[in-house]
C-alpha atoms as a PDB file:
ATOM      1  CA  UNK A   1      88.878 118.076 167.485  1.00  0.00           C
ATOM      2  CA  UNK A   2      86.940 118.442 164.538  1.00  0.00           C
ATOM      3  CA  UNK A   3      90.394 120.375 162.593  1.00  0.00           C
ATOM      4  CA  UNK A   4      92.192 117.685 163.418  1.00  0.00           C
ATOM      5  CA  UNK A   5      89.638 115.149 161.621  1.00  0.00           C
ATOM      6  CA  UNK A   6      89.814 117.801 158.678  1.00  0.00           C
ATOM      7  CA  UNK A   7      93.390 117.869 158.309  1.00  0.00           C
ATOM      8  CA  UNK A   8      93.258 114.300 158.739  1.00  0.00           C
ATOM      9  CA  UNK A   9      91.589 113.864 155.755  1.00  0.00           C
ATOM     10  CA  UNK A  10      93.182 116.444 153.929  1.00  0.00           C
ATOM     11  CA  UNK A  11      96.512 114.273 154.407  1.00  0.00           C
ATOM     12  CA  UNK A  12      94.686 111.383 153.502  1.00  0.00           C
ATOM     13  CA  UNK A  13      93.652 112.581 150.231  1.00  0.00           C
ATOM     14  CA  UNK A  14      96.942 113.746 149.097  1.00  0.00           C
ATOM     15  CA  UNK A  15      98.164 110.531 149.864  1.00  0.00           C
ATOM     16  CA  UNK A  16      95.301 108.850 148.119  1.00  0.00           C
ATOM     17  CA  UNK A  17      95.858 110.971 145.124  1.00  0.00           C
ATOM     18  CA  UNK A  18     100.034 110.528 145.644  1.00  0.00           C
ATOM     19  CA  UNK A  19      99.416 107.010 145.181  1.00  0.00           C
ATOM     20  CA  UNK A  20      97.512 107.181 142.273  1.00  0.00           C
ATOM     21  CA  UNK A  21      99.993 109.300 140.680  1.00  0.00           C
ATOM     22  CA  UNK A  22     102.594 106.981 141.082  1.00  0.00           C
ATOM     23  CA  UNK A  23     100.423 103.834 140.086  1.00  0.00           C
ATOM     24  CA  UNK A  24      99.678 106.093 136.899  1.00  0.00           C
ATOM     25  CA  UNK A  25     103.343 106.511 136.189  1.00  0.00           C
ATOM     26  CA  UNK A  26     104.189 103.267 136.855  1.00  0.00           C
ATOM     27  CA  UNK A  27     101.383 101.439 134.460  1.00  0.00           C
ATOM     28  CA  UNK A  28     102.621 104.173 131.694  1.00  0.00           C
ATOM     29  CA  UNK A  29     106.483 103.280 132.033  1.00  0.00           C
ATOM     30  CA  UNK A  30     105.126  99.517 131.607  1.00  0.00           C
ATOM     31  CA  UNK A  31     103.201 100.104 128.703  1.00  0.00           C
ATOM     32  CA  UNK A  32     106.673 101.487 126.974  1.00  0.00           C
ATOM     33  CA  UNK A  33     108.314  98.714 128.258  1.00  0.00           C
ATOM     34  CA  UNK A  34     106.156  96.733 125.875  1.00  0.00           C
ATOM     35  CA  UNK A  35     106.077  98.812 123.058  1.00  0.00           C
ATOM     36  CA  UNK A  36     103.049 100.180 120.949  1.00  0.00           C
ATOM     37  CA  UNK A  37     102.960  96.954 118.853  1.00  0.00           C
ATOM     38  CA  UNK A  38     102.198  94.740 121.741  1.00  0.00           C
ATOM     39  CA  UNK A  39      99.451  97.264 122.880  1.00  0.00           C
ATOM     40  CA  UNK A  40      98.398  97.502 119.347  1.00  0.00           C
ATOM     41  CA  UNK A  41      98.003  93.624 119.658  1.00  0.00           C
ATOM     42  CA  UNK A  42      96.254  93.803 122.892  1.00  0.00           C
ATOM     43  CA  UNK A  43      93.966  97.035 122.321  1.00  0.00           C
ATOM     44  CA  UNK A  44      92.712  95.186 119.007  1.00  0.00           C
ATOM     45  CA  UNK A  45      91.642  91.727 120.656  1.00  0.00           C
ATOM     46  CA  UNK A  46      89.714  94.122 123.528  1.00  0.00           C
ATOM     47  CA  UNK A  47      87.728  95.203 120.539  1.00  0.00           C
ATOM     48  CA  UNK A  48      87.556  92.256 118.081  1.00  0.00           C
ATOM     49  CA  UNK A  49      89.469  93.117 115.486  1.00  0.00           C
ATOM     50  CA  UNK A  50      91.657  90.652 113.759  1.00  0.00           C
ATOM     51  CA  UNK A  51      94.349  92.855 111.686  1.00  0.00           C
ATOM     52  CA  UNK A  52      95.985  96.601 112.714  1.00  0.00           C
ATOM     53  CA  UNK A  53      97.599  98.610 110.406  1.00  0.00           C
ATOM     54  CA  UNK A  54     100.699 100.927 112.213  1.00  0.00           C
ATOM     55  CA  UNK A  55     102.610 103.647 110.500  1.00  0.00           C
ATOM     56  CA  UNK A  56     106.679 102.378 110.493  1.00  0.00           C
ATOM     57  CA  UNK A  57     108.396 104.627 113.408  1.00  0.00           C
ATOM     58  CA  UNK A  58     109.663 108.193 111.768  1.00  0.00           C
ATOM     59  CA  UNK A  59     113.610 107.295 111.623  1.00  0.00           C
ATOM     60  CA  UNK A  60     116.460 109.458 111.880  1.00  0.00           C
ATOM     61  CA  UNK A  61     118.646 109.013 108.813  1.00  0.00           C
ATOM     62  CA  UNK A  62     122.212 110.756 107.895  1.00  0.00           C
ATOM     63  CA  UNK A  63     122.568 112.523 105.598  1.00  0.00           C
ATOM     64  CA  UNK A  64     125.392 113.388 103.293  1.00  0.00           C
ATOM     65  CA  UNK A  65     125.788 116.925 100.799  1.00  0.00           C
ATOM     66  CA  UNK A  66     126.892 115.251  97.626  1.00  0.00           C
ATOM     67  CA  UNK A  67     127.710 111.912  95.799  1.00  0.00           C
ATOM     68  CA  UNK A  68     130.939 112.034  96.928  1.00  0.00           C
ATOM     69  CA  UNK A  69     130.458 112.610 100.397  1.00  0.00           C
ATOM     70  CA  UNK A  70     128.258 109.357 100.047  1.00  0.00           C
ATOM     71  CA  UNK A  71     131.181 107.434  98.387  1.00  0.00           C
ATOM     72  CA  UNK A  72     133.839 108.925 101.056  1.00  0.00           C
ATOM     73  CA  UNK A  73     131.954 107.482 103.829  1.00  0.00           C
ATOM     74  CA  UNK A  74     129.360 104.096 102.424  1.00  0.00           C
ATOM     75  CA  UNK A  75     130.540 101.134 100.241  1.00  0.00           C
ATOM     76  CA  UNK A  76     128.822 101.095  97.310  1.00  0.00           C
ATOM     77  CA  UNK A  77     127.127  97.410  96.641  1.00  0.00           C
ATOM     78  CA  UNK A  78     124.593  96.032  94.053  1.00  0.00           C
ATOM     79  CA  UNK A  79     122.298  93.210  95.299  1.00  0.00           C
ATOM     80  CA  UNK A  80     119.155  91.246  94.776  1.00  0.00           C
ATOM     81  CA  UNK A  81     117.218  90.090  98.640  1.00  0.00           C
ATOM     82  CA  UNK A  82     116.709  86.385  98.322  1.00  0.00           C
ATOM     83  CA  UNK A  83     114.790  86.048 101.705  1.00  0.00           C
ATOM     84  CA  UNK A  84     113.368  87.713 104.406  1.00  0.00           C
ATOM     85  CA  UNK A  85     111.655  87.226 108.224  1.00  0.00           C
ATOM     86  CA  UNK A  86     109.902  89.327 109.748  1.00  0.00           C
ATOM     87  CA  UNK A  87     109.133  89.864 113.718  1.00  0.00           C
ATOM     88  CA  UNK A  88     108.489  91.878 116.474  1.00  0.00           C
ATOM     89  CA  UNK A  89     112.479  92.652 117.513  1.00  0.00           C
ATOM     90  CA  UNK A  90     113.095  91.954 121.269  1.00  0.00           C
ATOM     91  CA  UNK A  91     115.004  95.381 121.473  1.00  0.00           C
ATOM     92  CA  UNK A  92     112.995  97.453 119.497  1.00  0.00           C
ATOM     93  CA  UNK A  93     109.317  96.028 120.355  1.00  0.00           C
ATOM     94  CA  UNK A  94     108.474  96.855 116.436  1.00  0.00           C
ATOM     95  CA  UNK A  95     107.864  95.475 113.725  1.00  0.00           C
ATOM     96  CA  UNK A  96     111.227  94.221 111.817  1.00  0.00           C
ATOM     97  CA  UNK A  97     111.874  92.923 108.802  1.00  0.00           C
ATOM     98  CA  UNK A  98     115.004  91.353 108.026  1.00  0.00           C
ATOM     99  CA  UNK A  99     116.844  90.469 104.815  1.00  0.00           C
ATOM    100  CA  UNK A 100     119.190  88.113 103.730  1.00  0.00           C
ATOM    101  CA  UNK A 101     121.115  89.471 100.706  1.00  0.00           C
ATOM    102  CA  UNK A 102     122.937  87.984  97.896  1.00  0.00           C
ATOM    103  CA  UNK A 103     125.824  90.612  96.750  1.00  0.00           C
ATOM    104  CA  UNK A 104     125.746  90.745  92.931  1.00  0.00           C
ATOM    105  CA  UNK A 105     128.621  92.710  93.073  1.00  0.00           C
ATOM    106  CA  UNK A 106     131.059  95.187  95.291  1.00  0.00           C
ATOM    107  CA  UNK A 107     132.005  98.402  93.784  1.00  0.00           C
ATOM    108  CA  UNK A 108     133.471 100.794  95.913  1.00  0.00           C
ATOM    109  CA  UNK A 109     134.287 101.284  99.742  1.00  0.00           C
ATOM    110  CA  UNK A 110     135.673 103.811 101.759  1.00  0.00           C
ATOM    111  CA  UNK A 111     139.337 104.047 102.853  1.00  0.00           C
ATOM    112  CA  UNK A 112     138.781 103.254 106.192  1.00  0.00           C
ATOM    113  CA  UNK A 113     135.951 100.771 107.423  1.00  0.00           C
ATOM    114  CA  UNK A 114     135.389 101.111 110.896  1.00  0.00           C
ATOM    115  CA  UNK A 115     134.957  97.398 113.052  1.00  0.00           C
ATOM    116  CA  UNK A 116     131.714  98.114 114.129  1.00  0.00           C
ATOM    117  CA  UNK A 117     129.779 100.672 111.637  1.00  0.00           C
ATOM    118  CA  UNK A 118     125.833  99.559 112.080  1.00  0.00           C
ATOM    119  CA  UNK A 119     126.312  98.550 115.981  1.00  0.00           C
ATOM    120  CA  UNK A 120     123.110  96.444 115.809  1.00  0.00           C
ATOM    121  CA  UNK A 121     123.149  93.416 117.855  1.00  0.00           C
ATOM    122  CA  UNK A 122     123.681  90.664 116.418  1.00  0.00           C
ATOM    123  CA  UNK A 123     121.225  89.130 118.977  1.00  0.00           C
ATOM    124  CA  UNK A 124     118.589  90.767 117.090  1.00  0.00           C
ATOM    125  CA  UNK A 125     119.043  88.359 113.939  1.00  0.00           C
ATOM    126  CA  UNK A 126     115.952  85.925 113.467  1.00  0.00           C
ATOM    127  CA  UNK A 127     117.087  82.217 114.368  1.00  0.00           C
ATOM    128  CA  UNK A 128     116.440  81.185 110.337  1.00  0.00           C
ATOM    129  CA  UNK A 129     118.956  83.651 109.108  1.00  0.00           C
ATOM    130  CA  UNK A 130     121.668  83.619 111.096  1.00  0.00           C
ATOM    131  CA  UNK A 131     123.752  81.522 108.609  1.00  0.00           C
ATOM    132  CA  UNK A 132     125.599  84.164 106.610  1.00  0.00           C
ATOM    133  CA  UNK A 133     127.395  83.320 103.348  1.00  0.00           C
ATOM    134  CA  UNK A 134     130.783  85.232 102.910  1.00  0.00           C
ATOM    135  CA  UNK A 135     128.651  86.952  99.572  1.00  0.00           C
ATOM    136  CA  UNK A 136     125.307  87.717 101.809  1.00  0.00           C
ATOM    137  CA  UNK A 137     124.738  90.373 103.944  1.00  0.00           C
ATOM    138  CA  UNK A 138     121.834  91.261 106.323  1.00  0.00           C
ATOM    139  CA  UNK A 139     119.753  94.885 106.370  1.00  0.00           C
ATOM    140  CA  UNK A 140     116.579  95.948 108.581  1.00  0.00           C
ATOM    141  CA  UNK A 141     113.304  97.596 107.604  1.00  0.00           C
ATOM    142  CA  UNK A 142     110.814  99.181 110.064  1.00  0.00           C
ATOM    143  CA  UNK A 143     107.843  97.254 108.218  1.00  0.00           C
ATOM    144  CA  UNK A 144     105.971  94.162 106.956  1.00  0.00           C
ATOM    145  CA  UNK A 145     103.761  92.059 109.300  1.00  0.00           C
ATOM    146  CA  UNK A 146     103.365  89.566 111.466  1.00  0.00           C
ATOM    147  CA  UNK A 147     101.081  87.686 113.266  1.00  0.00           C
ATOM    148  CA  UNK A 148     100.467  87.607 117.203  1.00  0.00           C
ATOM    149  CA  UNK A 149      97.849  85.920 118.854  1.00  0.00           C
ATOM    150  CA  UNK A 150      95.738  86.017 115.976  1.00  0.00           C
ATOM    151  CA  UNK A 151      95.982  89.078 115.457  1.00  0.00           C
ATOM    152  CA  UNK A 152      98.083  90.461 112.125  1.00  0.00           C
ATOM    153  CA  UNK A 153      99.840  93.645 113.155  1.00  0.00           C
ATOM    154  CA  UNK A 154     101.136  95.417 109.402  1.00  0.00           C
ATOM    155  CA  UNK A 155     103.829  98.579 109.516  1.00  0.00           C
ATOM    156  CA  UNK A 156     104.119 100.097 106.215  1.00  0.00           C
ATOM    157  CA  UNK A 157     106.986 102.909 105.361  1.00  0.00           C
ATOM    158  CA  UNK A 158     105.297 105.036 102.540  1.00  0.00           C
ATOM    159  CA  UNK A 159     108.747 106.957 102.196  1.00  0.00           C
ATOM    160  CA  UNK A 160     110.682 103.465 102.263  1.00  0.00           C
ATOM    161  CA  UNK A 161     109.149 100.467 100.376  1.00  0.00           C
ATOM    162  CA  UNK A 162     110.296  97.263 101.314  1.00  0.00           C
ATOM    163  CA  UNK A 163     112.724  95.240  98.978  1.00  0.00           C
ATOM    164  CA  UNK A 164     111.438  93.375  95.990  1.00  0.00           C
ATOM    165  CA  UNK A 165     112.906  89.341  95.364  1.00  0.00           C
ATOM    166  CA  UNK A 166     112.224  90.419  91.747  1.00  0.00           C
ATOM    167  CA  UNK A 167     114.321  93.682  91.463  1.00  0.00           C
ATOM    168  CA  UNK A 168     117.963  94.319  92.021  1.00  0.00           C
ATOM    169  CA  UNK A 169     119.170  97.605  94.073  1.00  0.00           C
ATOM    170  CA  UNK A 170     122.253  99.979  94.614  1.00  0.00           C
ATOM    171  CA  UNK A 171     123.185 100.522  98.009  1.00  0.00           C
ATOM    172  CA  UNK A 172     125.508 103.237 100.193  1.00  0.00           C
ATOM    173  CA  UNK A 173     125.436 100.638 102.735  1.00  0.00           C
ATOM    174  CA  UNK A 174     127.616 100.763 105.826  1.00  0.00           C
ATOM    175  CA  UNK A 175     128.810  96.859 106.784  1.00  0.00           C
ATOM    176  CA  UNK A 176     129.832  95.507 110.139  1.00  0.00           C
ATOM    177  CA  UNK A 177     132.455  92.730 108.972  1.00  0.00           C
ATOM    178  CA  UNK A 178     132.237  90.769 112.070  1.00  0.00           C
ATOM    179  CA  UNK A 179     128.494  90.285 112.084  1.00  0.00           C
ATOM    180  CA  UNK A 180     127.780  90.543 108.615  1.00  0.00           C
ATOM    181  CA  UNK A 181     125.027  93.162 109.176  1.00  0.00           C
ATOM    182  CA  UNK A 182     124.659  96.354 107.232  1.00  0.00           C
ATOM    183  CA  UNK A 183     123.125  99.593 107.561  1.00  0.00           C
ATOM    184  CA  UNK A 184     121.320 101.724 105.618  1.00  0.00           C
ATOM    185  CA  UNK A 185     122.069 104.949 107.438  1.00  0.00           C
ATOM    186  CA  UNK A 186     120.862 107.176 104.749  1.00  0.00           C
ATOM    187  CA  UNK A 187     117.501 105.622 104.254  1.00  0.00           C
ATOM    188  CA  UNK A 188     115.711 105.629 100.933  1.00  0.00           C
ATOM    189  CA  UNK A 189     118.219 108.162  99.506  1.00  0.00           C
ATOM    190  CA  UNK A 190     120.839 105.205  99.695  1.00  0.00           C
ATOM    191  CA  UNK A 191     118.821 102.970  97.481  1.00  0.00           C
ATOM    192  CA  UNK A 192     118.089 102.960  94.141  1.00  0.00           C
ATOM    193  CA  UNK A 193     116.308 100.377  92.006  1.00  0.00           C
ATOM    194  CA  UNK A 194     118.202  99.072  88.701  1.00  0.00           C
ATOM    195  CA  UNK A 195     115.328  97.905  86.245  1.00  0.00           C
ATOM    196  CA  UNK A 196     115.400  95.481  83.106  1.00  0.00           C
ATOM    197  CA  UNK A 197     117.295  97.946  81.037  1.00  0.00           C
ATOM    198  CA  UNK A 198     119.712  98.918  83.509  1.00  0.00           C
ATOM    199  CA  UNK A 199     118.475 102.603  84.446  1.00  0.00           C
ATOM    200  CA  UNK A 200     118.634 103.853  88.256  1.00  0.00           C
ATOM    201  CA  UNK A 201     115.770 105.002  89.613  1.00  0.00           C
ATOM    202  CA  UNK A 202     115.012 106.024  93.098  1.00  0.00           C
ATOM    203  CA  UNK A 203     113.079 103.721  95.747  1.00  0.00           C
ATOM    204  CA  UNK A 204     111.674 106.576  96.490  1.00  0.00           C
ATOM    205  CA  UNK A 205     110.624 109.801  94.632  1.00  0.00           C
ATOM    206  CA  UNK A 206     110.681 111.873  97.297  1.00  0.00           C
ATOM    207  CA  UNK A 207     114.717 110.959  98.041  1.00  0.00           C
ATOM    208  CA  UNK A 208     116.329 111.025  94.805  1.00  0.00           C
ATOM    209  CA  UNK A 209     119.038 113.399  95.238  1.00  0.00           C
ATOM    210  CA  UNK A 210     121.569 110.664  95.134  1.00  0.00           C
ATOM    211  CA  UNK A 211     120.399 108.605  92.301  1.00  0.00           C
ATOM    212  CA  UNK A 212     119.585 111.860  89.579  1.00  0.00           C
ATOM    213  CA  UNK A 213     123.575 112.779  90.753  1.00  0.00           C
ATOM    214  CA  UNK A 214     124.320 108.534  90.132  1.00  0.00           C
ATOM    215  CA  UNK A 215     122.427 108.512  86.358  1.00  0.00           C
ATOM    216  CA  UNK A 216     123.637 112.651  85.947  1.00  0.00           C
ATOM    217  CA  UNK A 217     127.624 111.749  86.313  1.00  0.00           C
ATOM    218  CA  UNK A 218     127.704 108.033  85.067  1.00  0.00           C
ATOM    219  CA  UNK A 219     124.784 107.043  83.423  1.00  0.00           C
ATOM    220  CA  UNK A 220     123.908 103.797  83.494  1.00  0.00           C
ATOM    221  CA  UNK A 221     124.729 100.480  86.086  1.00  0.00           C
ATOM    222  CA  UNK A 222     126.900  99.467  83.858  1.00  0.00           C
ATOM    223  CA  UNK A 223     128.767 102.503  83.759  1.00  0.00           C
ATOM    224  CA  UNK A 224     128.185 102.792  87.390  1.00  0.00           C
ATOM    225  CA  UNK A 225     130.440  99.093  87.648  1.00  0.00           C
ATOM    226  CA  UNK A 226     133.030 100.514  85.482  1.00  0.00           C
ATOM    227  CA  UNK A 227     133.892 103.653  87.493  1.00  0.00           C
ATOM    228  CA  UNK A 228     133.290 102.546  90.732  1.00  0.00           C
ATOM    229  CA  UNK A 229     134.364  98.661  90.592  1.00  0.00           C
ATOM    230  CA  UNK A 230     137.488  98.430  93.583  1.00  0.00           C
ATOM    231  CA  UNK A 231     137.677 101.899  94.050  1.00  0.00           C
ATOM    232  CA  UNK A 232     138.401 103.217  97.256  1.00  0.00           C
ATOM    233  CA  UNK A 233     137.296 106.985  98.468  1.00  0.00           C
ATOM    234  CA  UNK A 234     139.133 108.958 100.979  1.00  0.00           C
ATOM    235  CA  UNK A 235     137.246 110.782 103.879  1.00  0.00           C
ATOM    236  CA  UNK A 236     135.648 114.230 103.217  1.00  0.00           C
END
């Protein structure tokens, strides 16, 4: 009798700790489900706290070997950002901020633009910017803040600043022409700053490959404009 009580119990534990595995699992593929920003939000009202500071998420990027290969495969656009909203985005669950762009100018594409390049929803576009001029064009960044419940969550991108209204840029941008959104699929290393006297310089020092090949072959933007204005680049 008394075996039969033990093994009893020895079932009934394994259960009980069966269970508890599964619960386990189950509250951990919830807390994805809302994404570390949310918990972020959550963990910092348990405690008091009133703003959080979050790394951006480590990206994956392309990358390309040359200049060329760049201009084979991105168009090749100077602009200036002339507004931006930022939010938590409803696929992601981070921290977004998105821009509305004013094209300065076009310079160069590549021979064949696909229909769908950047593949981000177009779902994902705050309400306030979703009027697109036929010279605009939307990008993404990981970073800036917002505020939830009173809480202010900020993501910052040490290797990727955020745009400046005060500064135009140089982009090897790839453009969805339906949606109007583009892509920055080679991160920092596919932006470059034009200052007051018209010199490139990287948006980052620690991805300026491109732009020391940009100021190296052409000089400056407005040598950039004259080489590259409606040119079109085959595939490498």
């Amino acid at each position: 009798m008394i075996p039969k009580i033990i093994l009893a119990l020895f079932i009934l534990i394994i259960g009980l700790f069966g269970m508890q595995r599964l619960w386990l699992n189950y509250n951990q593929k919830e807390k994805v489900k809302l994404g570390r920003v949310v918990l972020a939000i959550e963990d910092a009202k348990s405690k008091g706290k009133r703003d959080v500071q979050l790394p951006a998420p480590i990206p994956l990027y392309a990358s390309v070997s040359n200049l060329d290969e760049a201009l084979a495969n991105y168009s090749t656009v100077i602009m200036r950002p002339v507004r931006r909203v930022s939010q938590i985005g409803p696929n992601s669950k981070e921290i977004e901020t998105w821009y509305k762009l004013e094209i300065v100018e076009y310079l160069s594409q590549p021979n064949r633009v696909s229909a769908c390049l950047s593949c981000i929803s177009a779902t994902d576009i705050p309400t306030e910017l979703r009027s697109i001029g036929e010279n605009e064009l939307l990008v993404v960044q990981n970073v800036g803040s917002v505020v939830s419940d009173g809480i202010t969550v900020t993501s910052t991108d040490l290797m990727f600043p955020e745009f400046k209204f005060e500064h135009e840029y140089l982009l090897f941008v790839s453009i969805d022409p339906n949606t109007r959104i583009g892509e920055i699929e080679l991160g920092p290393a596919g932006v470059s700053v034009i200052d007051a006297g018209g010199e490139l310089k990287p948006i980052s020092e620690k991805s300026h490959k491109l732009n020391d090949e940009l100021t190296a072959r052409f000089g400056k933007i407005q040598n950039v404009k004259q080489e590259l204005k409606f040119r079109r680049f085959p595939p490498q």
